[in-house]
Protein backbone atom coordinates (compact mmCIF):
# COMPACT_ATOMS: atom_id res chain seq x y z
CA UNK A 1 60.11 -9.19 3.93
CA UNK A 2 61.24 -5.94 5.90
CA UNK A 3 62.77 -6.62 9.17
CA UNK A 4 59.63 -5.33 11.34
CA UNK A 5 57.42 -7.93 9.68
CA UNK A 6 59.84 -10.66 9.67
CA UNK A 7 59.80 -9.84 13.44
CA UNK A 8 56.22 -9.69 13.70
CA UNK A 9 55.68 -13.15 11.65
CA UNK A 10 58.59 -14.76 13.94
CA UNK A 11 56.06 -14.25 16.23
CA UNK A 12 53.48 -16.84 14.91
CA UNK A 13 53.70 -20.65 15.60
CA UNK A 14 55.61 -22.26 12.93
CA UNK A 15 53.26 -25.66 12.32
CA UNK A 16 50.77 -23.39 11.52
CA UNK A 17 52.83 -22.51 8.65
CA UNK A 18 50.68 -24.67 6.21
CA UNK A 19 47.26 -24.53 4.76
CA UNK A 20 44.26 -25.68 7.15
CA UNK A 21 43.03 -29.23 6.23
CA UNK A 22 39.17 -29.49 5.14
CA UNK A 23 39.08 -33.58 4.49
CA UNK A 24 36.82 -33.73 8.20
CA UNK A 25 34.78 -30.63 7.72
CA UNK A 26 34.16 -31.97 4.01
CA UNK A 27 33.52 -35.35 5.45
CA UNK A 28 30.71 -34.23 8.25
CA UNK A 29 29.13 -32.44 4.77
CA UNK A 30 26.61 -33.49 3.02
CA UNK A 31 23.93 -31.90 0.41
CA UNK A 32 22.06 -30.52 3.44
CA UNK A 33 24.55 -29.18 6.02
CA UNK A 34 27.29 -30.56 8.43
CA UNK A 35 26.23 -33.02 10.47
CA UNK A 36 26.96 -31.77 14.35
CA UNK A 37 28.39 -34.62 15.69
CA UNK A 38 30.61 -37.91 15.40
CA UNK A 39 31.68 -40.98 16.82
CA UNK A 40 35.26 -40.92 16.54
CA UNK A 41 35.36 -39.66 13.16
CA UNK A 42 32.61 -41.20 11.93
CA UNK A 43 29.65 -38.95 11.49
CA UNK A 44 26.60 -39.63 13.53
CA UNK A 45 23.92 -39.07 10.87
CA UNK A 46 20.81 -39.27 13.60
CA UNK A 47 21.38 -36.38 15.44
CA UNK A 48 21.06 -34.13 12.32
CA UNK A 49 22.42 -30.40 11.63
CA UNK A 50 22.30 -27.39 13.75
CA UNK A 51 22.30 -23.60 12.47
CA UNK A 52 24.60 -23.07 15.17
CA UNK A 53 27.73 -25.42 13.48
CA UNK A 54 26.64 -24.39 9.82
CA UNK A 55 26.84 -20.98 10.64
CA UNK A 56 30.36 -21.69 11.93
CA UNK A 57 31.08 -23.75 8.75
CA UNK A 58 29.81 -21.18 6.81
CA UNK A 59 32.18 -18.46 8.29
CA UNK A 60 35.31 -20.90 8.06
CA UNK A 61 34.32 -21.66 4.43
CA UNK A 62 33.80 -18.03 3.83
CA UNK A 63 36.79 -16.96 4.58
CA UNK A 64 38.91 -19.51 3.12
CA UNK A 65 40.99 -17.77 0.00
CA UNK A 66 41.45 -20.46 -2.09
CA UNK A 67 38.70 -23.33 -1.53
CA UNK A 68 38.70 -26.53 -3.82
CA UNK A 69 36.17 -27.25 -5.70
CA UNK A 70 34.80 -29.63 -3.18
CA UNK A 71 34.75 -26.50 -0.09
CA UNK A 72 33.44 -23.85 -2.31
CA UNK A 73 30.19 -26.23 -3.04
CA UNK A 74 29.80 -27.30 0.23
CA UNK A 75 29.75 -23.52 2.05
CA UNK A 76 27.27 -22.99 -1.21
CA UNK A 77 25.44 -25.58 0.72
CA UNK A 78 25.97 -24.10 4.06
CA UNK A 79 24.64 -20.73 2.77
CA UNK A 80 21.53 -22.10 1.43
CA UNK A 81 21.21 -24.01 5.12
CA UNK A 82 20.95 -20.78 7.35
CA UNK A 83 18.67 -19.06 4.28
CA UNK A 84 16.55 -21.81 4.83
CA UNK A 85 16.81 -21.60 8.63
CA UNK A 86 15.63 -17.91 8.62
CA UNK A 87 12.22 -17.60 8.79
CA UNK A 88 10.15 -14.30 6.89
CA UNK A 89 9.81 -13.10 10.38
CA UNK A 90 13.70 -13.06 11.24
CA UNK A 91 13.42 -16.17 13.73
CA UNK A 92 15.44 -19.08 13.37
CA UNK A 93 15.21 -22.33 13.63
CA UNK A 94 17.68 -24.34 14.91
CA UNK A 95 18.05 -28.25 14.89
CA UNK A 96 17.31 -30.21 11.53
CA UNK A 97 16.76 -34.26 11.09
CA UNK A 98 18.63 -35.79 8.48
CA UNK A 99 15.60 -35.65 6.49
CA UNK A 100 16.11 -32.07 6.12
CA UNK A 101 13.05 -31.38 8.11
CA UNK A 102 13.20 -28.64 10.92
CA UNK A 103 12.18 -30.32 14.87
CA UNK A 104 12.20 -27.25 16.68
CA UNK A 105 10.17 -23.76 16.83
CA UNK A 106 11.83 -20.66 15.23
CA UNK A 107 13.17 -18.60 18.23
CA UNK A 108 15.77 -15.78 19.01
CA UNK A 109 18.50 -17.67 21.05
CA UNK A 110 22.37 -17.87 20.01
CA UNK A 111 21.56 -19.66 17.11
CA UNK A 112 19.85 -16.38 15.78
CA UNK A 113 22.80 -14.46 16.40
CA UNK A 114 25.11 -16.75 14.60
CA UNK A 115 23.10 -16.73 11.75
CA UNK A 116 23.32 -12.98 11.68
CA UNK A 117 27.48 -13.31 12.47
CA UNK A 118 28.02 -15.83 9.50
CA UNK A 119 25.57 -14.30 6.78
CA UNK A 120 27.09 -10.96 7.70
CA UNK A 121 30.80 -12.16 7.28
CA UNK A 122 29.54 -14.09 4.01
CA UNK A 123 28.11 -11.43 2.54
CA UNK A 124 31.42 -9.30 3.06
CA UNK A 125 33.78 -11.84 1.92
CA UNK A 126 32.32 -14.85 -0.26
CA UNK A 127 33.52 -14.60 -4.11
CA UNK A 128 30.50 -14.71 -5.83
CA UNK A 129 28.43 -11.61 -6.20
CA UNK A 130 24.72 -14.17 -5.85
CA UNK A 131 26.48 -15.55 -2.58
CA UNK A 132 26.71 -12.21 -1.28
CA UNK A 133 23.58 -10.64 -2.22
CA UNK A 134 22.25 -13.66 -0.51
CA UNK A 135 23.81 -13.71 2.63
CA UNK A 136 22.98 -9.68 3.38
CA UNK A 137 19.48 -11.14 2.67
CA UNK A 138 19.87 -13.40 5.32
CA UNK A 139 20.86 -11.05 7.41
CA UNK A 140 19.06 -8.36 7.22
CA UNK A 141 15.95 -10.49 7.34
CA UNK A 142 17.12 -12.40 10.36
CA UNK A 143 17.74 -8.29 12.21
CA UNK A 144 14.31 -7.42 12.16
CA UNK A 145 13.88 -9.64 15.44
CA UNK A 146 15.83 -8.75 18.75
CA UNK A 147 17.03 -11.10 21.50
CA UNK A 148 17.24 -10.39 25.09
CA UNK A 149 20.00 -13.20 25.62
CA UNK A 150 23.11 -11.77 25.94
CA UNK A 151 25.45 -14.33 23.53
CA UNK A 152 23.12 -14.19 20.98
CA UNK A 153 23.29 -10.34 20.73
CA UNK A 154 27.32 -11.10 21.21
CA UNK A 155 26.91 -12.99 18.14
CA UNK A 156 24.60 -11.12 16.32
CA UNK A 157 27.19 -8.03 16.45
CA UNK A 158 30.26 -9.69 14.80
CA UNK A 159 27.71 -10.20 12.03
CA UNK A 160 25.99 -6.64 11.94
CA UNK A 161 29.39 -5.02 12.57
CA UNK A 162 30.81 -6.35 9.38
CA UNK A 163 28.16 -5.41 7.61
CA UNK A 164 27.97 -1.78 8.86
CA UNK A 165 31.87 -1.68 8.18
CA UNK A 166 31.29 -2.34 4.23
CA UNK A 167 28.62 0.17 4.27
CA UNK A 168 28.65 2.59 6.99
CA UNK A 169 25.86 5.04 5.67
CA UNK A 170 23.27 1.92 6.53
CA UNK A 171 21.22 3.49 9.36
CA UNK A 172 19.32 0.30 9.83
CA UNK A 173 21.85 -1.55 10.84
CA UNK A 174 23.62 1.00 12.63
CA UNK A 175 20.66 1.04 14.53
CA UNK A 176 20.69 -2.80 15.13
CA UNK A 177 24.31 -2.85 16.53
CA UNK A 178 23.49 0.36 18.92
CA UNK A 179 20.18 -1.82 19.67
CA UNK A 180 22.46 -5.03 20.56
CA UNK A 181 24.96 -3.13 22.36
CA UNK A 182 22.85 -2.09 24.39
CA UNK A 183 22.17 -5.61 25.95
CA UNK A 184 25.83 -6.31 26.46
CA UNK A 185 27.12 -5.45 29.51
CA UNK A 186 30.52 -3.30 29.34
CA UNK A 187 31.15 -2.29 33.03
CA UNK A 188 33.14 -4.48 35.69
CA UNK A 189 30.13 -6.67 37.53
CA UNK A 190 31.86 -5.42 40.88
CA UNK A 191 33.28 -9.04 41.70
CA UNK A 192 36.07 -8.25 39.07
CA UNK A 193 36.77 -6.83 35.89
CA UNK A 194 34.62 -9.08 33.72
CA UNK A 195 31.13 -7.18 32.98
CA UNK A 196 29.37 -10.76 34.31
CA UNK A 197 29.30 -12.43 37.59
CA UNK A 198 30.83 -15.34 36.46
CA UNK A 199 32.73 -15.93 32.65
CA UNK A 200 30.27 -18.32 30.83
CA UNK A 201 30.94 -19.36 27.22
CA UNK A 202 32.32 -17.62 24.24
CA UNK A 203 34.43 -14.91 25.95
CA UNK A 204 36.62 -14.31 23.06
CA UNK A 205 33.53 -13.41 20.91
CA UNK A 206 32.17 -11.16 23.77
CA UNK A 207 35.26 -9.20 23.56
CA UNK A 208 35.83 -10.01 20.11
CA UNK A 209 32.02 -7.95 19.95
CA UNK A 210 33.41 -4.83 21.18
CA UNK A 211 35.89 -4.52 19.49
CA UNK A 212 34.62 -4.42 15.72
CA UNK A 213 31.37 -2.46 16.88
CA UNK A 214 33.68 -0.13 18.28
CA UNK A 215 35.32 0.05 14.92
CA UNK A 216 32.51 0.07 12.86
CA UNK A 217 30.38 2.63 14.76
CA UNK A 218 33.94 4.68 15.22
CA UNK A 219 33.73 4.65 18.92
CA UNK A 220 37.62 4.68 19.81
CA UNK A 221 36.25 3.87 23.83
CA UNK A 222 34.35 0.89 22.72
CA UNK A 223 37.13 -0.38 21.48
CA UNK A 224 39.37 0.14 24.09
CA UNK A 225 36.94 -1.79 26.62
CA UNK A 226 37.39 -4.45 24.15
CA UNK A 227 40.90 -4.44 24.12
CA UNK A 228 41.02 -4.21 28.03
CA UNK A 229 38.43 -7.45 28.53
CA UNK A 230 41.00 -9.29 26.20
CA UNK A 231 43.95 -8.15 28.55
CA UNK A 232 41.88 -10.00 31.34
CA UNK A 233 41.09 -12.90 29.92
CA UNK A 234 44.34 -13.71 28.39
CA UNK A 235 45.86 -12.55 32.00
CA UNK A 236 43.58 -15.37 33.74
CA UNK A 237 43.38 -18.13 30.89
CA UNK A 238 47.02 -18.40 30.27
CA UNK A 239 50.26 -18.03 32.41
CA UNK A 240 52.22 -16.00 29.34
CA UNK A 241 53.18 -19.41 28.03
CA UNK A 242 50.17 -21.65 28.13
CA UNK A 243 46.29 -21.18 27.35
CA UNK A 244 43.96 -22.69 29.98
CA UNK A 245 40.49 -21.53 29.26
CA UNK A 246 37.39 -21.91 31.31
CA UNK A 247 35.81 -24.80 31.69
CA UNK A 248 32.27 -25.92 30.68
CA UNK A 249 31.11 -25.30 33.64
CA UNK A 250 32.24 -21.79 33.59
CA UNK A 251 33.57 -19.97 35.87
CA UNK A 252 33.93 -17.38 39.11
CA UNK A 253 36.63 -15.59 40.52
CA UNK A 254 36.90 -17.76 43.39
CA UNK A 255 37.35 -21.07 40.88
CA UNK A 256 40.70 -23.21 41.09
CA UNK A 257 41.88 -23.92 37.61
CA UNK A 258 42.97 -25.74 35.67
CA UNK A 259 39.24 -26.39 34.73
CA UNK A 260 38.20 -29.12 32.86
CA UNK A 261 36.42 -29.98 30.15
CA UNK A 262 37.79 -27.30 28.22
CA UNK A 263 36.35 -26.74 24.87
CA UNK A 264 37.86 -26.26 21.83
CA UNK A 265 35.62 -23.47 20.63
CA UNK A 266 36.55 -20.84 23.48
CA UNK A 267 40.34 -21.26 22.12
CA UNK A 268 39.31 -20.77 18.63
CA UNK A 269 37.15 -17.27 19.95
CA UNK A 270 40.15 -16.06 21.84
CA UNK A 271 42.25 -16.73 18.73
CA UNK A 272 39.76 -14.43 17.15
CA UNK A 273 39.56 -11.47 19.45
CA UNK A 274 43.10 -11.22 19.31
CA UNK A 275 43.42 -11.58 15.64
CA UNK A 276 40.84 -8.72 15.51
CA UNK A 277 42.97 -6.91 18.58
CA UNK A 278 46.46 -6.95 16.37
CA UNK A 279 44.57 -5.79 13.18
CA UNK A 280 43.06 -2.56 15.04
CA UNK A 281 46.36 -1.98 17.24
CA UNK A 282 49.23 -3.22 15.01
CA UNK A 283 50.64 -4.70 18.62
CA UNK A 284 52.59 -7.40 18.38
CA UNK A 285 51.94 -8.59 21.88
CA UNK A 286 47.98 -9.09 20.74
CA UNK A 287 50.18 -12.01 18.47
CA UNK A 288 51.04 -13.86 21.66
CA UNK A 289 47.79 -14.55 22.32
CA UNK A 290 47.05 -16.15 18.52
CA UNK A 291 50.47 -18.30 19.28
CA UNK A 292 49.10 -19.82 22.55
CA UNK A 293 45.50 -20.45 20.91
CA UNK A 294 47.09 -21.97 18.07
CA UNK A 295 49.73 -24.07 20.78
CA UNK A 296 46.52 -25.19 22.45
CA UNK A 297 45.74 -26.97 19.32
CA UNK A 298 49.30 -28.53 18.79
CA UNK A 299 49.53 -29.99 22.40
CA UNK A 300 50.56 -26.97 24.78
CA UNK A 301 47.68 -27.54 27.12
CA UNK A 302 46.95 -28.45 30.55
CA UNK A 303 46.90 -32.24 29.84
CA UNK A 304 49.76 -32.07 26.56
CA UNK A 305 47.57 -33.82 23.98
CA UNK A 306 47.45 -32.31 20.59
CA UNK A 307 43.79 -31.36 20.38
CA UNK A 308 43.58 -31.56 16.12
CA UNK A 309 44.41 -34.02 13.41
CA UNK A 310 46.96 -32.58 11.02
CA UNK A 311 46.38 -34.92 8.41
CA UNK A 312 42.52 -34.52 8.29
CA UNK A 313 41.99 -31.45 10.06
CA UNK A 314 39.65 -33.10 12.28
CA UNK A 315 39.47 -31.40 16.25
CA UNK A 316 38.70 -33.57 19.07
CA UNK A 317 35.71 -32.41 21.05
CA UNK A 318 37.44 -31.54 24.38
CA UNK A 319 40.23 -31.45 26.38
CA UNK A 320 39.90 -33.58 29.61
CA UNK A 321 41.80 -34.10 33.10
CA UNK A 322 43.99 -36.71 31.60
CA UNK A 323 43.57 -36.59 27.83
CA UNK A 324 41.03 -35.45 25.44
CA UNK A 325 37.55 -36.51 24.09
CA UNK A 326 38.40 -38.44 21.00
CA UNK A 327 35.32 -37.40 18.92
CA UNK A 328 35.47 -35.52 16.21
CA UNK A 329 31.98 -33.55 15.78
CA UNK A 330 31.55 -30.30 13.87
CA UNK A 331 31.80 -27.45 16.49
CA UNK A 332 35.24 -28.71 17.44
CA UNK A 333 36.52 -29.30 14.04
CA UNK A 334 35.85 -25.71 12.99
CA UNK A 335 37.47 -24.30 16.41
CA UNK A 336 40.49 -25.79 14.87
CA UNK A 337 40.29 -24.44 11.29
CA UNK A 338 39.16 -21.47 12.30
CA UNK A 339 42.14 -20.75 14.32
CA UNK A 340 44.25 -22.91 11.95
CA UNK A 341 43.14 -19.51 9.01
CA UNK A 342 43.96 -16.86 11.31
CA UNK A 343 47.23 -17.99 11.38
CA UNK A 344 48.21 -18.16 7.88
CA UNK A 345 46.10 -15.08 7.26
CA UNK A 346 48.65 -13.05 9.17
CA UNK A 347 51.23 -14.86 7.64
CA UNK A 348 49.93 -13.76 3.77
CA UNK A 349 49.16 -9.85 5.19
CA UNK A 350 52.69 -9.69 6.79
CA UNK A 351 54.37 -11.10 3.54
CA UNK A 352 52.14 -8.57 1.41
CA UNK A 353 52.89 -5.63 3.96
CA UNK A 354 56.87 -6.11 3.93
C-alpha cells in the first residue's frame, strides 16, 4: 500500500477491520421478509414486515461482496418483498402480517421512496443479471407516482440517482430526480443553516440526497450544498471526537443536547453521506466522520455502551440517558451493518488503489 493510502486507511477505526456479521439479520429472515422487530433478540413474529426495513435489508444485502449462501437467498427474498409491495400503479404498500398478507392501503409516504432507494441500488449492484432487471422494474414502476413528503422524495433520490448514474442518457428518470429535487428544500430556513426549521429524521440521507443527484445530474453546486449540510451536521452532532445525533424527538437550534433516544439509523445515514462525501472529494477529513459513526457503534457515545453485537451482528434499538434499549429489531440491526460495510469497503478500495 503507497504511503497516501496507508495514511488515508490509518484513518478508519480498526475493529471495523473485519467482515460485518449477518447471523441477526439472517435470524429476523424468513421466506417472506425480515421481521421488523424483536424482543431482545428474539424475533417478534406478530408485528409482521415492513417495506421500509426490507428495503434497508435489501440495500445491505445488495451491497455485500461476498454473501453466503444463506444472505444471497435471503436478499433474493427481500427483492421479491418490495416487487410484491409495488403496486401496477407505483404505490406501495407498507406493513405485512406474518401471513404474508398486506394490512394497509398502497400510498406514497417514505416507504415509497425507500423502495425506489433499494431497487435502484439493487439493480446497480446485485450479481445476477434477473436480480437486476428486476429491481429497475421495481423501480421504475414505483417512479411513475410522486410524493409531496419531503423524506420520501429524500429517499426516492438515492434510488433514482443511482440509477441515472449507470445510465445517464435515461430522460425519464432524469426527469424524476429534477421532479424530486424540486421538493427538497436546499436554502438555509433563516433560523440556521439547515434548509428546515427544525432537523427531523434521516439527515445523513437528506444530505447524502444532494450529493449523488448532484453527481449524477453533473451539477458541481448541488453537490457542494451537499457537502456544506454535511459540514453542519457533523459540526453540531459531534464535538470532533464524539457523534451525538439528534434525538427522536428532533430537534431546533435552541435544543440542549445531548438528546436522547438517539437512534441507531441516523448514525448509520451520516456514515453514509460521508462515505459518499470522501468518494466525490477524495478528503480525508470526510473519513473522520465514518470513524465517529462507526465509534458510535463500538461504545464512543454519550452514555459509553457499545450499541452492536460483534458476535451476531445484532444492533440494539437505541441509545438511552443511561444505557441503551436492549432490543434487537431490524431497522437497528441494519444501521449497524450498514455502517459496519462502509468501513471495510474503504478498506478493500484503498488496498486496490495503493
Amino acid at each position: 500500500m503507497s504511503t497516501h493510502a496507508e495514511a488515508l486507511a490509518s484513518t478508519l477505526p480498526s475493529s471495523g477491520a473485519d467482515a460485518p456479521v449477518y447471523q441477526h439479520l439472517l435470524a429476523l429472515s424468513d421466506d417472506i421478509g425480515v421481521f421488523e422487530h424483536a424482543l431482545f433478540d428474539v424475533p417478534r413474529i406478530e408485528h409482521g414486515y415492513c417495506v421500509d426495513d426490507v428495503s434497508r435489508a435489501l440495500i445491505v444485502g445488495a451491497r455485500e461482496p461476498t454473501p453466503s449462501e444463506a444472505l444471497r437467498q435471503a436478499t433474493a427474498t427481500y427483492l421479491d418483498f418490495v416487487d410484491a409491495a409495488v403496486t401496477g400503479d407505483g404505490r406501495v404498500h407498507n406493513r405485512c402480517n406474518v401471513e404474508g398478507m398486506w394490512t394497509d392501503a398502497p400510498t406514497v409516504g417514505d416507504w415509497w421512496g425507500r423502495a425506489i432507494w433499494a431497487s435502484g441500488i439493487a439493480a446497480t449492484v446485485m450479481s445476477e443479471h434477473q436480480h437486476r432487471e428486476q429491481a429497475r422494474a421495481i423501480a421504475l414502476r414505483a417512479m411513475q407516482q410522486s410524493s409531496p413528503f419531503v423524506r420520501a422524495n429524500v429517499f426516492a433520490v438515492l434510488g433514482a440517482a443511482e440509477l441515472l448514474l449507470q445510465i445517464p442518457e435515461d430522460d425519464l428518470t432524469r426527469q424524476f430526480v429534477l421532479d424530486a429535487l424540486s421538493k427538497i428544500p436546499r436554502a438555509p430556513s433563516g433560523a440556521w443553516e439547515w434548509p428546515e426549521e427544525r432537523l427531523q429524521y434521516a439527515n445523513g440521507s437528506y444530505v447524502d440526497a444532494l450529493m449523488v443527484a448532484g453527481g449524477a445530474l453533473g451539477d458541481v453546486a448541488l453537490v457542494g450544498r451537499g457537502l456544506e449540510l454535511l459540514a453542519f451536521l457533523l459540526d453540531l452532532e459531534s464535538d470532533g471526537r464524539r457523534l451525538s445525533v439528534t434525538g427522536v424527538g428532533g430537534s431546533s437550534p435552541q435544543s440542549p443536547r445531548p438528546q436522547f433516544d438517539q437512534q441507531p439509523i441516523e448514525v448509520a445515514a451520516l456514515a453514509d453521506a460521508c462515505a459518499r462525501a470522501f468518494a466525490y472529494t477524495g478528503e480525508v477529513g470526510w473519513l473522520d466522520g465514518l470513524d465517529m459513526a462507526w465509534a458510535w457503534f463500538d461504545g464512543q457515545n454519550d452514555s459509553h455502551v457499545r450499541m452492536y453485537d460483534p458476535v451476531t451482528g445484532a444492533g440494539f434499538d437505541g441509545l438511552e440517558r443511561d444505557g441503551r434499549n436492549e432490543n434487537r429489531g431490524a431497522e437497528s440491526t441494519l444501521a449497524a451493518l450498514s455502517t459496519h460495510q462502509h468501513v471495510v469497503r474503504l478498506r478493500l478500495f484503498l488496498a486496490d488503489h495503493s
